[in-house]
PDB file of N, CA and C in Angstrom:
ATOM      1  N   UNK A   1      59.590 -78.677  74.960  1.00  0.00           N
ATOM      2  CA  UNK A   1      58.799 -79.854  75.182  1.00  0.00           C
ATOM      3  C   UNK A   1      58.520 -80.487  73.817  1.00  0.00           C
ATOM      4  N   UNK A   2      58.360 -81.937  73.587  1.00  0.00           N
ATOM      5  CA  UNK A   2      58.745 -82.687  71.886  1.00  0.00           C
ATOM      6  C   UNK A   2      57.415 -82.697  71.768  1.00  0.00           C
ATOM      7  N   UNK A   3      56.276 -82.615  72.855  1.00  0.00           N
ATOM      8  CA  UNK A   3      54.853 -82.639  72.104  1.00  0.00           C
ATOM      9  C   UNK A   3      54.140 -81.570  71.515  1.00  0.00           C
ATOM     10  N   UNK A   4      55.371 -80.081  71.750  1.00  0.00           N
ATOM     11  CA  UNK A   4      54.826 -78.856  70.926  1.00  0.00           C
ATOM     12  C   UNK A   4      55.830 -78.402  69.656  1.00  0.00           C
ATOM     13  N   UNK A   5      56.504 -79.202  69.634  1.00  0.00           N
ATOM     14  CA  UNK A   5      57.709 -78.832  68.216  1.00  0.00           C
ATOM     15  C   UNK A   5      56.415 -79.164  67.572  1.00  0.00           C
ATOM     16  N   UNK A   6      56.241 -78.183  66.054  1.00  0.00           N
ATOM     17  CA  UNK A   6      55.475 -77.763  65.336  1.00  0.00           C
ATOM     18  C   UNK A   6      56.388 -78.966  63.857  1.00  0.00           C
ATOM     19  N   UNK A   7      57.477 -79.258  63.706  1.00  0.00           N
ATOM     20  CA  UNK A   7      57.637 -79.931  63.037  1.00  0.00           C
ATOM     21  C   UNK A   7      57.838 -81.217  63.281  1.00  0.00           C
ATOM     22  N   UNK A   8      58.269 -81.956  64.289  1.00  0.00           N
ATOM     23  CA  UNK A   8      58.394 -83.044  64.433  1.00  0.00           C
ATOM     24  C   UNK A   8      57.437 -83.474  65.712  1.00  0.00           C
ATOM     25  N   UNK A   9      56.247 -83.341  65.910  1.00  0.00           N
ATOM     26  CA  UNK A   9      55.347 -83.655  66.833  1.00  0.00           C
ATOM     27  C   UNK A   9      53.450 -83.299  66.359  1.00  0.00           C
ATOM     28  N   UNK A  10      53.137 -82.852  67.505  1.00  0.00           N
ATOM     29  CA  UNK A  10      51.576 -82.386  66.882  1.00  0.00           C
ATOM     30  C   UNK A  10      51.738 -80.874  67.049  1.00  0.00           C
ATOM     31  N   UNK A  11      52.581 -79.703  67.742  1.00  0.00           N
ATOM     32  CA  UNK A  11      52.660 -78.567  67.459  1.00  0.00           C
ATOM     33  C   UNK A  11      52.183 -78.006  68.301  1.00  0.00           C
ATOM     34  N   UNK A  12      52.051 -77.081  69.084  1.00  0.00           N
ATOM     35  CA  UNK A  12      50.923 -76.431  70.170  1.00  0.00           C
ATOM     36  C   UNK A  12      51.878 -75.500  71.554  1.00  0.00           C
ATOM     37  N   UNK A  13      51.246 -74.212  71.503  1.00  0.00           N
ATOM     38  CA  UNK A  13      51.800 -73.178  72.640  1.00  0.00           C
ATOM     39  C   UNK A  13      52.207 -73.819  73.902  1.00  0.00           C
ATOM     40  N   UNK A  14      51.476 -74.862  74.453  1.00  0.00           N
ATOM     41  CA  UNK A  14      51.738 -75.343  75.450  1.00  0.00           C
ATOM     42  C   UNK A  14      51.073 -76.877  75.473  1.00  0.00           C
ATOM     43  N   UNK A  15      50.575 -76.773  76.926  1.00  0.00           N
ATOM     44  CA  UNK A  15      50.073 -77.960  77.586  1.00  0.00           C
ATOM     45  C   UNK A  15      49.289 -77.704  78.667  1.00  0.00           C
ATOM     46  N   UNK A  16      48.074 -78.202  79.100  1.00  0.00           N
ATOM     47  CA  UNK A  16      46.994 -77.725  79.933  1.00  0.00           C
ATOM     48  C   UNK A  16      46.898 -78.991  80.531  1.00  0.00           C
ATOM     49  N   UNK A  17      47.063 -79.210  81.640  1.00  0.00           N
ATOM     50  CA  UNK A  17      47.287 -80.816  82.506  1.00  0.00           C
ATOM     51  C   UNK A  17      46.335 -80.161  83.650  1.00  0.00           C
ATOM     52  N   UNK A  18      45.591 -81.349  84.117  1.00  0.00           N
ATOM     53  CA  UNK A  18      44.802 -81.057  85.380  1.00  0.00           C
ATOM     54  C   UNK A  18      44.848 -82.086  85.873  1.00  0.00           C
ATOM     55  N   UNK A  19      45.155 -82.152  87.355  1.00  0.00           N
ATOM     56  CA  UNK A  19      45.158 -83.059  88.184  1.00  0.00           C
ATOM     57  C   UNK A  19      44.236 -83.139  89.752  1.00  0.00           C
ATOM     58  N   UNK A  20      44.520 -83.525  90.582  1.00  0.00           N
ATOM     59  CA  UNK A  20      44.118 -83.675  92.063  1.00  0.00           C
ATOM     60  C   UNK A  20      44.912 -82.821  92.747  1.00  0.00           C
ATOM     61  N   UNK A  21      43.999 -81.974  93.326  1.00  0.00           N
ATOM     62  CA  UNK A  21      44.448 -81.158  94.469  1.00  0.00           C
ATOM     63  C   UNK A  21      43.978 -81.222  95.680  1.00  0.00           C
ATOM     64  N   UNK A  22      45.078 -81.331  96.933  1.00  0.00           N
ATOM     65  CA  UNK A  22      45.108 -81.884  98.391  1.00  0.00           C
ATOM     66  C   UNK A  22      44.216 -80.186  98.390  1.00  0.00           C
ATOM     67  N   UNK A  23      43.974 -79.327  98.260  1.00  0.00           N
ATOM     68  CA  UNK A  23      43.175 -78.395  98.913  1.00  0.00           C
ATOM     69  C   UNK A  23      41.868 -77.634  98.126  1.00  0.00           C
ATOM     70  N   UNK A  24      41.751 -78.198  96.745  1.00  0.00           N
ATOM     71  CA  UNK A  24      40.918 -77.118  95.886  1.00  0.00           C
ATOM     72  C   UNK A  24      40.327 -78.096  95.253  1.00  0.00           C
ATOM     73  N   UNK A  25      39.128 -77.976  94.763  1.00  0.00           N
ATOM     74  CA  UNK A  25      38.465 -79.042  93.553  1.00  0.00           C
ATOM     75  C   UNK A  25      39.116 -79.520  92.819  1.00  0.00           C
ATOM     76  N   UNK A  26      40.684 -79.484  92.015  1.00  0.00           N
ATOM     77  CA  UNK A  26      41.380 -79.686  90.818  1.00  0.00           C
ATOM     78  C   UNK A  26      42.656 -78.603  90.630  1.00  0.00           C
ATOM     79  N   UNK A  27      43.952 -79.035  90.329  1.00  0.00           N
ATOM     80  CA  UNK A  27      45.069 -78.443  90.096  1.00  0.00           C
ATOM     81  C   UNK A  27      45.266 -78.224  88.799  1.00  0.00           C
ATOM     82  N   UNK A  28      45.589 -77.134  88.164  1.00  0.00           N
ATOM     83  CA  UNK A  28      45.520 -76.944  86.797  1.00  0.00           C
ATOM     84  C   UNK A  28      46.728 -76.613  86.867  1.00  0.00           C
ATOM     85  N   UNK A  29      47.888 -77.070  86.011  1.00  0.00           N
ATOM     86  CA  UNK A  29      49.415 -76.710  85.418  1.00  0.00           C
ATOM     87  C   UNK A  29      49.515 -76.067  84.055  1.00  0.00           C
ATOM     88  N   UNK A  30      50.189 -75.179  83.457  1.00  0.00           N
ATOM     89  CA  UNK A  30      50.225 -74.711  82.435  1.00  0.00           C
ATOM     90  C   UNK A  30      51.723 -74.800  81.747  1.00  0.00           C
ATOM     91  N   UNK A  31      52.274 -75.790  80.897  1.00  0.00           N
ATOM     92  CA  UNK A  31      53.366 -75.976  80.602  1.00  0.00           C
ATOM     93  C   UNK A  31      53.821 -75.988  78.982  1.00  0.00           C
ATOM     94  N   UNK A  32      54.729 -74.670  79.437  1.00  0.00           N
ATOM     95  CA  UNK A  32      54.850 -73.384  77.742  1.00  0.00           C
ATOM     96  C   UNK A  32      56.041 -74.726  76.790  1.00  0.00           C
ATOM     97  N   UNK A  33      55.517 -74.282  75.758  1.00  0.00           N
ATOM     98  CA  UNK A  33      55.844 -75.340  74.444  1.00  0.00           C
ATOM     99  C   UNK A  33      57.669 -74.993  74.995  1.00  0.00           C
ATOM    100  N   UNK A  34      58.387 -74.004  75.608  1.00  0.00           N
ATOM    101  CA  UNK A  34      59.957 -74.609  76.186  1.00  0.00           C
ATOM    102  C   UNK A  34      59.803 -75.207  77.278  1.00  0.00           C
ATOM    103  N   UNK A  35      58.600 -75.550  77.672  1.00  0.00           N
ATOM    104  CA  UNK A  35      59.094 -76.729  79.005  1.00  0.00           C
ATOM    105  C   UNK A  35      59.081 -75.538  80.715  1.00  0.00           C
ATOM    106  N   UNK A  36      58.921 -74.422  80.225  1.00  0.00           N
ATOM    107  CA  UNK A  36      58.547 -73.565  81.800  1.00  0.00           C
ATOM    108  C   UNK A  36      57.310 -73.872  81.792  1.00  0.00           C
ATOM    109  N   UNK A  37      56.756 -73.725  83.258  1.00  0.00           N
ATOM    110  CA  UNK A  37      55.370 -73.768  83.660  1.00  0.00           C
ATOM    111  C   UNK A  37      54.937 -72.154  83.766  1.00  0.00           C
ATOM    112  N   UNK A  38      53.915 -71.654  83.209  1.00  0.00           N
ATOM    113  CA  UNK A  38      52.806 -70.757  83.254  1.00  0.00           C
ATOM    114  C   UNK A  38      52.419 -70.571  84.645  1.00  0.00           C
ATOM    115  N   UNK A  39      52.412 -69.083  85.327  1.00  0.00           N
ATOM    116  CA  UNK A  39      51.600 -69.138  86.520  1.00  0.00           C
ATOM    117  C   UNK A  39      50.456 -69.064  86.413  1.00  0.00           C
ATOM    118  N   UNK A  40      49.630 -68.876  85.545  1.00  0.00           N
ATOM    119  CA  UNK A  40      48.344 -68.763  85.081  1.00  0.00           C
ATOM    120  C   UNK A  40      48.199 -67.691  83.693  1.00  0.00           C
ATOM    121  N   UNK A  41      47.035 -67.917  83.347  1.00  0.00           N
ATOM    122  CA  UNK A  41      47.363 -67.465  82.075  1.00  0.00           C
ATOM    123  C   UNK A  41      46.165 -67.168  81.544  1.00  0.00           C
ATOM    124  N   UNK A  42      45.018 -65.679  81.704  1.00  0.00           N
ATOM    125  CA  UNK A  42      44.062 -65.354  81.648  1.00  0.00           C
ATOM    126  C   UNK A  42      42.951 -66.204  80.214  1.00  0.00           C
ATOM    127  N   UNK A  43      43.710 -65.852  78.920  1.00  0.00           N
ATOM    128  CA  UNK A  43      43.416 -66.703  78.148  1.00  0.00           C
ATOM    129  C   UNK A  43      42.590 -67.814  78.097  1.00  0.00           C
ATOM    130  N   UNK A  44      43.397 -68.561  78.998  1.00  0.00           N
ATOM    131  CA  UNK A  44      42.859 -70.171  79.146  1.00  0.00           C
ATOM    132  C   UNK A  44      42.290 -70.324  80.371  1.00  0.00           C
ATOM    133  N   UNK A  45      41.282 -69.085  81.192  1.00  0.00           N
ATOM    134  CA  UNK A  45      41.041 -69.447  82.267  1.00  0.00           C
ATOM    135  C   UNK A  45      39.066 -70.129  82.233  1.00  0.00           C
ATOM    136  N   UNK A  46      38.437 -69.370  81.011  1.00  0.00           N
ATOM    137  CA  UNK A  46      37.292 -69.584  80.076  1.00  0.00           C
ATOM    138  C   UNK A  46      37.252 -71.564  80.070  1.00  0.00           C
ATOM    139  N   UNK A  47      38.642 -71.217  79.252  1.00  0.00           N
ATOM    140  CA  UNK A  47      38.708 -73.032  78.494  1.00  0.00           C
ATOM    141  C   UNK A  47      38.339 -73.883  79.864  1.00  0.00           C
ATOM    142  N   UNK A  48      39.595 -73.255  81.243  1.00  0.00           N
ATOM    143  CA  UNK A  48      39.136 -74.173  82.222  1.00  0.00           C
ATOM    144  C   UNK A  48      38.092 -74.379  82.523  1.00  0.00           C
ATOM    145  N   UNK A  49      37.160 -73.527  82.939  1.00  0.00           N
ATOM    146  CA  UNK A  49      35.462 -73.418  83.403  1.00  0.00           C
ATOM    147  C   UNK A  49      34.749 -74.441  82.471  1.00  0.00           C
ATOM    148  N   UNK A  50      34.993 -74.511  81.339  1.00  0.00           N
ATOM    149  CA  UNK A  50      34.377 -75.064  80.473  1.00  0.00           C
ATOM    150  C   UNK A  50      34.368 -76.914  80.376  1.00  0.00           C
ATOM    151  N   UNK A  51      35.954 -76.553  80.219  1.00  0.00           N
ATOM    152  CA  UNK A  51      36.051 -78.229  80.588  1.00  0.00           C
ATOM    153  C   UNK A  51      36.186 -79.053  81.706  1.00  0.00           C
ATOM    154  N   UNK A  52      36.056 -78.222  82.965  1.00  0.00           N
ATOM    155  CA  UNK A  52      35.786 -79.038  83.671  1.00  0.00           C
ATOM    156  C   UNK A  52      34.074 -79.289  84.229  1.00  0.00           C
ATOM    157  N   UNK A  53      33.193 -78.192  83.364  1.00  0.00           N
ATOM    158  CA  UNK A  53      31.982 -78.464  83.124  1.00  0.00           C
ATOM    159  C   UNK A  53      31.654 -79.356  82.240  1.00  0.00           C
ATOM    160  N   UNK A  54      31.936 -79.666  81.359  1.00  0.00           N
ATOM    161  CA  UNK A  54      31.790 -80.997  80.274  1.00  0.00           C
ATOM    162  C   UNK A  54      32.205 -81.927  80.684  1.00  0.00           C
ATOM    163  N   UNK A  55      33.599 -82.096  81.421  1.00  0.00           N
ATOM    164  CA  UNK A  55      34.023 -83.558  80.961  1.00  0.00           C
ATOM    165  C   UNK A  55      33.767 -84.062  82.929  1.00  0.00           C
ATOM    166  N   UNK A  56      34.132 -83.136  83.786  1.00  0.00           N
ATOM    167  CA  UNK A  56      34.055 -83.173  84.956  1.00  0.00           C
ATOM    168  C   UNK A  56      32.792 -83.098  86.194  1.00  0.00           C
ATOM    169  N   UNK A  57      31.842 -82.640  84.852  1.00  0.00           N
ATOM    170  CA  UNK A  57      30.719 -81.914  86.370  1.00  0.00           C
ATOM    171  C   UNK A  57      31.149 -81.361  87.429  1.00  0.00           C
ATOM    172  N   UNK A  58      32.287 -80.493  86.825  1.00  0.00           N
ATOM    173  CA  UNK A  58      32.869 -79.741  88.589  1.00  0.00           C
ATOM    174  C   UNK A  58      33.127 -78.176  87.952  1.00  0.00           C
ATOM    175  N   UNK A  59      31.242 -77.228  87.962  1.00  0.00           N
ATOM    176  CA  UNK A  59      31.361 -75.942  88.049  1.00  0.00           C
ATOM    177  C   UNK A  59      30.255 -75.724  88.767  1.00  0.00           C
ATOM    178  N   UNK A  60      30.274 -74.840  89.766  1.00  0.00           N
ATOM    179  CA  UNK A  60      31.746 -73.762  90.324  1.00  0.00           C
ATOM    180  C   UNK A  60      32.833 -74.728  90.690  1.00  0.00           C
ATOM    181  N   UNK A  61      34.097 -74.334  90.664  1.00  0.00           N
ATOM    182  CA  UNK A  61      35.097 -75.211  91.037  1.00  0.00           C
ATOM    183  C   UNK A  61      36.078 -73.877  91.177  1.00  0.00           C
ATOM    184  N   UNK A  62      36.726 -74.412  92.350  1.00  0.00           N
ATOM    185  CA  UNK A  62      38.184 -73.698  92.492  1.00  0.00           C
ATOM    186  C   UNK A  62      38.848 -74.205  92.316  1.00  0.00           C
ATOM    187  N   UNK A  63      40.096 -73.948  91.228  1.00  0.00           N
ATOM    188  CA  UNK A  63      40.900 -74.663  90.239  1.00  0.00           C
ATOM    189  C   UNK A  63      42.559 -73.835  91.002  1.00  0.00           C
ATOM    190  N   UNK A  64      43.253 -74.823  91.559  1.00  0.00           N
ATOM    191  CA  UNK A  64      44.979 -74.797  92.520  1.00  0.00           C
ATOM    192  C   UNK A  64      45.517 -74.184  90.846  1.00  0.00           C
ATOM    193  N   UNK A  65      46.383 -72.877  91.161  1.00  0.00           N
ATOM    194  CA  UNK A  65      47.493 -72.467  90.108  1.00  0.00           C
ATOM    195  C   UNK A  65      48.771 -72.076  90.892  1.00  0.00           C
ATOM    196  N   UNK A  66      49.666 -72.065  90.099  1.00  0.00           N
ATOM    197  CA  UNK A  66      50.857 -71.339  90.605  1.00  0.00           C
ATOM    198  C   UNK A  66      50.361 -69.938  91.118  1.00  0.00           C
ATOM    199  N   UNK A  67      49.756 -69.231  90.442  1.00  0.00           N
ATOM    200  CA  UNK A  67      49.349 -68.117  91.351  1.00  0.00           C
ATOM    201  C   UNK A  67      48.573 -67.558  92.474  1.00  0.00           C
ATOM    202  N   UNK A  68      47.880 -69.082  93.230  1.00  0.00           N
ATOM    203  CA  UNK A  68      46.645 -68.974  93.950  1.00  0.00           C
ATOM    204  C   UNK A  68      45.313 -69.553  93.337  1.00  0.00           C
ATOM    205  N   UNK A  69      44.895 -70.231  94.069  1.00  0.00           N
ATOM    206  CA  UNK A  69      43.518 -70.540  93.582  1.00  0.00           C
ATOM    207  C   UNK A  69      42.611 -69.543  92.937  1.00  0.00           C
ATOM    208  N   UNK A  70      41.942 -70.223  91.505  1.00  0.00           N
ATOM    209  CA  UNK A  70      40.660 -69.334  90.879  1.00  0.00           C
ATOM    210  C   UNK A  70      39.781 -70.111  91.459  1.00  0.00           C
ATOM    211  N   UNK A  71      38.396 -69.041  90.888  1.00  0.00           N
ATOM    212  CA  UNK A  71      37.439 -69.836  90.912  1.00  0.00           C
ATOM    213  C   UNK A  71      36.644 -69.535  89.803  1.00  0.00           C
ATOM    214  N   UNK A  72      35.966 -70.632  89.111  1.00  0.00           N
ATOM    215  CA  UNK A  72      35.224 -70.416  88.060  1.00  0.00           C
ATOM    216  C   UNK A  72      33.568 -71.067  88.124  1.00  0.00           C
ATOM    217  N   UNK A  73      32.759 -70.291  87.607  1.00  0.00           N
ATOM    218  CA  UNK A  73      31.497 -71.138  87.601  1.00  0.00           C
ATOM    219  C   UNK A  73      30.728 -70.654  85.963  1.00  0.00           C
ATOM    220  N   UNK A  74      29.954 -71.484  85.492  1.00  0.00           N
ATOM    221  CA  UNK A  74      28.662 -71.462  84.597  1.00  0.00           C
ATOM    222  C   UNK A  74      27.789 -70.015  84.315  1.00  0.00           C
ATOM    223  N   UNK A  75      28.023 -69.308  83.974  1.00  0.00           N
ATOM    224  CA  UNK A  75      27.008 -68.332  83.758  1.00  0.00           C
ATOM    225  C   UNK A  75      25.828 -68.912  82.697  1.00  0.00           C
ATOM    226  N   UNK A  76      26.182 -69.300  81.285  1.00  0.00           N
ATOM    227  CA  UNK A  76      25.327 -69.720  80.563  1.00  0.00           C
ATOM    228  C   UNK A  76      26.087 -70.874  79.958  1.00  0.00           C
ATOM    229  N   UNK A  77      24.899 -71.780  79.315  1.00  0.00           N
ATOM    230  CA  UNK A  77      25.917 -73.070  77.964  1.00  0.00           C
ATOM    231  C   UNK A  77      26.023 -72.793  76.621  1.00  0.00           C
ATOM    232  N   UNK A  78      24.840 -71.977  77.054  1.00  0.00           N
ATOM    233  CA  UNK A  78      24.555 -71.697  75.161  1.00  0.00           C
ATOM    234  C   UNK A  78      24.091 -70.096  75.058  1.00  0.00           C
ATOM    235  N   UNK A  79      25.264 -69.441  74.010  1.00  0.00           N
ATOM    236  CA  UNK A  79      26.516 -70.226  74.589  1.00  0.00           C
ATOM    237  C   UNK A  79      27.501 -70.284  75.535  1.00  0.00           C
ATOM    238  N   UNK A  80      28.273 -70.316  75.601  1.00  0.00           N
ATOM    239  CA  UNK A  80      28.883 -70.679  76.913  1.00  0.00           C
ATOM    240  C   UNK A  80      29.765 -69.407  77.700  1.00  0.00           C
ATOM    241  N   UNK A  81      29.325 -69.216  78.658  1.00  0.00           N
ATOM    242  CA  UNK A  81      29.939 -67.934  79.453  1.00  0.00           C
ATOM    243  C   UNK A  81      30.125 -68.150  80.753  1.00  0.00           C
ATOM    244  N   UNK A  82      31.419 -68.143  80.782  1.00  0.00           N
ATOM    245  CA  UNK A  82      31.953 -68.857  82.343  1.00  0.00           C
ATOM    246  C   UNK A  82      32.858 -67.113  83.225  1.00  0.00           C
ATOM    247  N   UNK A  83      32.756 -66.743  84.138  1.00  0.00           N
ATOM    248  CA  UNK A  83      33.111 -66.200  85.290  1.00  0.00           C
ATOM    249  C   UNK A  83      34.111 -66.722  85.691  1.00  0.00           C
ATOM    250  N   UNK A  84      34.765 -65.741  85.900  1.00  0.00           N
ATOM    251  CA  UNK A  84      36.132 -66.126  86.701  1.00  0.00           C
ATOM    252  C   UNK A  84      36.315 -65.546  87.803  1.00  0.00           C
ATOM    253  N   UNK A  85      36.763 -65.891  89.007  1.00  0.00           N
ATOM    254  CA  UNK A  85      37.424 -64.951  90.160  1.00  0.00           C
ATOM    255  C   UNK A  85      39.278 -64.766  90.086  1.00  0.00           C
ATOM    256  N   UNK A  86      39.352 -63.800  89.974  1.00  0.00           N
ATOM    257  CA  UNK A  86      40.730 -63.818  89.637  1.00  0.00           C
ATOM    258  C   UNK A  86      41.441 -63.481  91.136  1.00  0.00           C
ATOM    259  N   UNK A  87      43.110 -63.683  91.333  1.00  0.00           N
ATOM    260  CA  UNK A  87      43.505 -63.013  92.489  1.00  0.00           C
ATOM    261  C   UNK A  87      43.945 -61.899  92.282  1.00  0.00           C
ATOM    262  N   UNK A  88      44.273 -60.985  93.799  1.00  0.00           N
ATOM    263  CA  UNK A  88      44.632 -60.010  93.545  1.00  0.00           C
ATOM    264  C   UNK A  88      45.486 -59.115  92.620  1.00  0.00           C
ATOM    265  N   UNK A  89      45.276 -58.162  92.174  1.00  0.00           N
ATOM    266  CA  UNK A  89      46.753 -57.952  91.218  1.00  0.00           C
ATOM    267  C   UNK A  89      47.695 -57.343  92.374  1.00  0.00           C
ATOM    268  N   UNK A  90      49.160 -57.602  91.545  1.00  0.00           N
ATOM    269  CA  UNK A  90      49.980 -56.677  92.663  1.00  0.00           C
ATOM    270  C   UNK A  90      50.312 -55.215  92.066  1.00  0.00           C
ATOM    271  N   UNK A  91      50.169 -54.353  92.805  1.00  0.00           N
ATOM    272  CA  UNK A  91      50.824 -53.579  92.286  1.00  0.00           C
ATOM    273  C   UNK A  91      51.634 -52.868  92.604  1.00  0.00           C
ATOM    274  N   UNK A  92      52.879 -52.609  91.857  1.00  0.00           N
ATOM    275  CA  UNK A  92      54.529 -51.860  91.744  1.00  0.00           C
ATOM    276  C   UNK A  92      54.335 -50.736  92.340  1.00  0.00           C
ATOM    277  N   UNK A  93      55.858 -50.110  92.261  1.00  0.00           N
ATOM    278  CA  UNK A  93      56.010 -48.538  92.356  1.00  0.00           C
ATOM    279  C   UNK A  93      56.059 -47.879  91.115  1.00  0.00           C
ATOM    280  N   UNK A  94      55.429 -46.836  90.943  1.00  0.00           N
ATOM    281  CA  UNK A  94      55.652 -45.830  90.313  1.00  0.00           C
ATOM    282  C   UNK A  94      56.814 -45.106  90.173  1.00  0.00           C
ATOM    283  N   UNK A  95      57.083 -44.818  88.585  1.00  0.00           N
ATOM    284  CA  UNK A  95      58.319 -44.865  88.431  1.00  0.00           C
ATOM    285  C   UNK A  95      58.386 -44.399  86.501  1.00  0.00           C
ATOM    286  N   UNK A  96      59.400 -43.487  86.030  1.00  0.00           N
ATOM    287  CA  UNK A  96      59.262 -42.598  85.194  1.00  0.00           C
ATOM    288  C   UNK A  96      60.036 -43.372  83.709  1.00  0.00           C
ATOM    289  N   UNK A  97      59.077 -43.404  83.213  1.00  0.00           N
ATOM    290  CA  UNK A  97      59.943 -44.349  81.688  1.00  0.00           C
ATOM    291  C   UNK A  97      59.518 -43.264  80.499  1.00  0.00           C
ATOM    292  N   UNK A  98      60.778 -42.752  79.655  1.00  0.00           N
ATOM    293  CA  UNK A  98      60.521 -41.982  78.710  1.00  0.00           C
ATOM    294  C   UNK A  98      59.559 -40.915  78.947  1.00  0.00           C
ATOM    295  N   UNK A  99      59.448 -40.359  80.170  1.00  0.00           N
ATOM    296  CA  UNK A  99      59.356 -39.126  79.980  1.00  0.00           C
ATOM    297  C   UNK A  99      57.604 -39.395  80.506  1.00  0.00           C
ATOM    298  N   UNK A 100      56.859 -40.566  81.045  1.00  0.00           N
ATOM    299  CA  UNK A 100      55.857 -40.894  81.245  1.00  0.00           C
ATOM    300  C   UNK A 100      55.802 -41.370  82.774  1.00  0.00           C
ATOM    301  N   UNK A 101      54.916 -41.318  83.733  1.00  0.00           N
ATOM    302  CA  UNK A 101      54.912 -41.837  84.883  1.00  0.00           C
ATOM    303  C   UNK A 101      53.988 -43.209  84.681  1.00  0.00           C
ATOM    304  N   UNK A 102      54.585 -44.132  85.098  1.00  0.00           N
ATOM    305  CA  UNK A 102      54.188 -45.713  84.645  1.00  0.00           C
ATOM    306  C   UNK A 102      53.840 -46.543  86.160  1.00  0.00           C
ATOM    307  N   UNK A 103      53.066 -47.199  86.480  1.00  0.00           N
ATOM    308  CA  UNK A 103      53.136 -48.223  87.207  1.00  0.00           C
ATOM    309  C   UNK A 103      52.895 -49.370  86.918  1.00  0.00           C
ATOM    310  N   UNK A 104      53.832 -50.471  87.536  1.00  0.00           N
ATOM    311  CA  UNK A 104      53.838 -51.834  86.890  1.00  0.00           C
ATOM    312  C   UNK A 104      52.425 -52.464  87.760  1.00  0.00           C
ATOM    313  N   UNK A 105      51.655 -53.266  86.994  1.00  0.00           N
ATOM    314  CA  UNK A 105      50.900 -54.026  87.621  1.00  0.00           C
ATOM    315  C   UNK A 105      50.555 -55.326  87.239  1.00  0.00           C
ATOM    316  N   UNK A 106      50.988 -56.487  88.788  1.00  0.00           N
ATOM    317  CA  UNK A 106      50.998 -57.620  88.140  1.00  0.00           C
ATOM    318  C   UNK A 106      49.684 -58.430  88.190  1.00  0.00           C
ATOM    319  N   UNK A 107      49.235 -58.477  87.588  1.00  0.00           N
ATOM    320  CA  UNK A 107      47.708 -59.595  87.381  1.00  0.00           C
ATOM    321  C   UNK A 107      48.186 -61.084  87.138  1.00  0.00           C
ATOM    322  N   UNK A 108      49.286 -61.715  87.437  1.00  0.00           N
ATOM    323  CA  UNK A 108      49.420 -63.105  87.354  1.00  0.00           C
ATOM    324  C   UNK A 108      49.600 -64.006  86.457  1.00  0.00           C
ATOM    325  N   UNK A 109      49.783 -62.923  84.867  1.00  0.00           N
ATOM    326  CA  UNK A 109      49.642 -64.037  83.999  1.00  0.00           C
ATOM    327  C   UNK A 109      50.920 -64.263  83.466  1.00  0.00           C
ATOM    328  N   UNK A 110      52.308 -64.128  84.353  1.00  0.00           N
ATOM    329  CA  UNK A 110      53.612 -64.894  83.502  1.00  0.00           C
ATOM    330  C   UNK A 110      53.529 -66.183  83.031  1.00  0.00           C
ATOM    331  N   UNK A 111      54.092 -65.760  81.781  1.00  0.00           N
ATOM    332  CA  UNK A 111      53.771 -67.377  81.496  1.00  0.00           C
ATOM    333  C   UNK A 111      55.637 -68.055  81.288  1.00  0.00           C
ATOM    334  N   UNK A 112      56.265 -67.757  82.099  1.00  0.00           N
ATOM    335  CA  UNK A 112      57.544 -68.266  82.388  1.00  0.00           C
ATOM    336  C   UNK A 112      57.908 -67.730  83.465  1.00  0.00           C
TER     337      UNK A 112
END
């Protein structure tokens, strides 16, 4: 994406776009500096709560992702501590890597 090339643009991991959603308070997209979209992305789930408390007046809000609706609300402003509801994680089979018994578990945050 030309608005995150670090040399010929302003530079930046991604892109955080929010729009209108036909079923949830607001659709949040997450689109990685190559141009894949993020299914969500724990990180930036704080930032959401936040700004759509500042600029939106919309907390609690359930915010549409590729992975299922969150929901976020206000705990405090000052300073600022926002709650998240996350969705389920999934979790894998169990299964033996180097000599260790491992299970994969997915919490949602591919970000490609």
């Amino acid at each position: 994406m030309r608005i995150c090339d670090r040399v010929k643009s302003l530079g930046a991991d991604g892109l955080l776009l929010v729009g209108t959603s036909a079923a949830y308070d607001v659709r949040m997209r997450i689109i990685n500096a190559d141009g894949s979209e993020a299914e969500i992305v724990r990180q930036r789930d704080p930032l959401r709560g936040r700004y759509l408390d500042e600029h939106d007046n919309k907390a609690p809000v359930v915010v549409e992702t590729l992975s299922g609706p969150v929901a976020a609300r206000v705990l405090e402003r000052d300073p600022y501590r926002i709650a998240v509801e996350m969705p389920e994680p999934r979790i894998g089979i169990p299964h033996e890597v180097a000599g260790f018994t491992v299970t994969p578990v997915d919490v949602g945050n591919r970000t490609s």
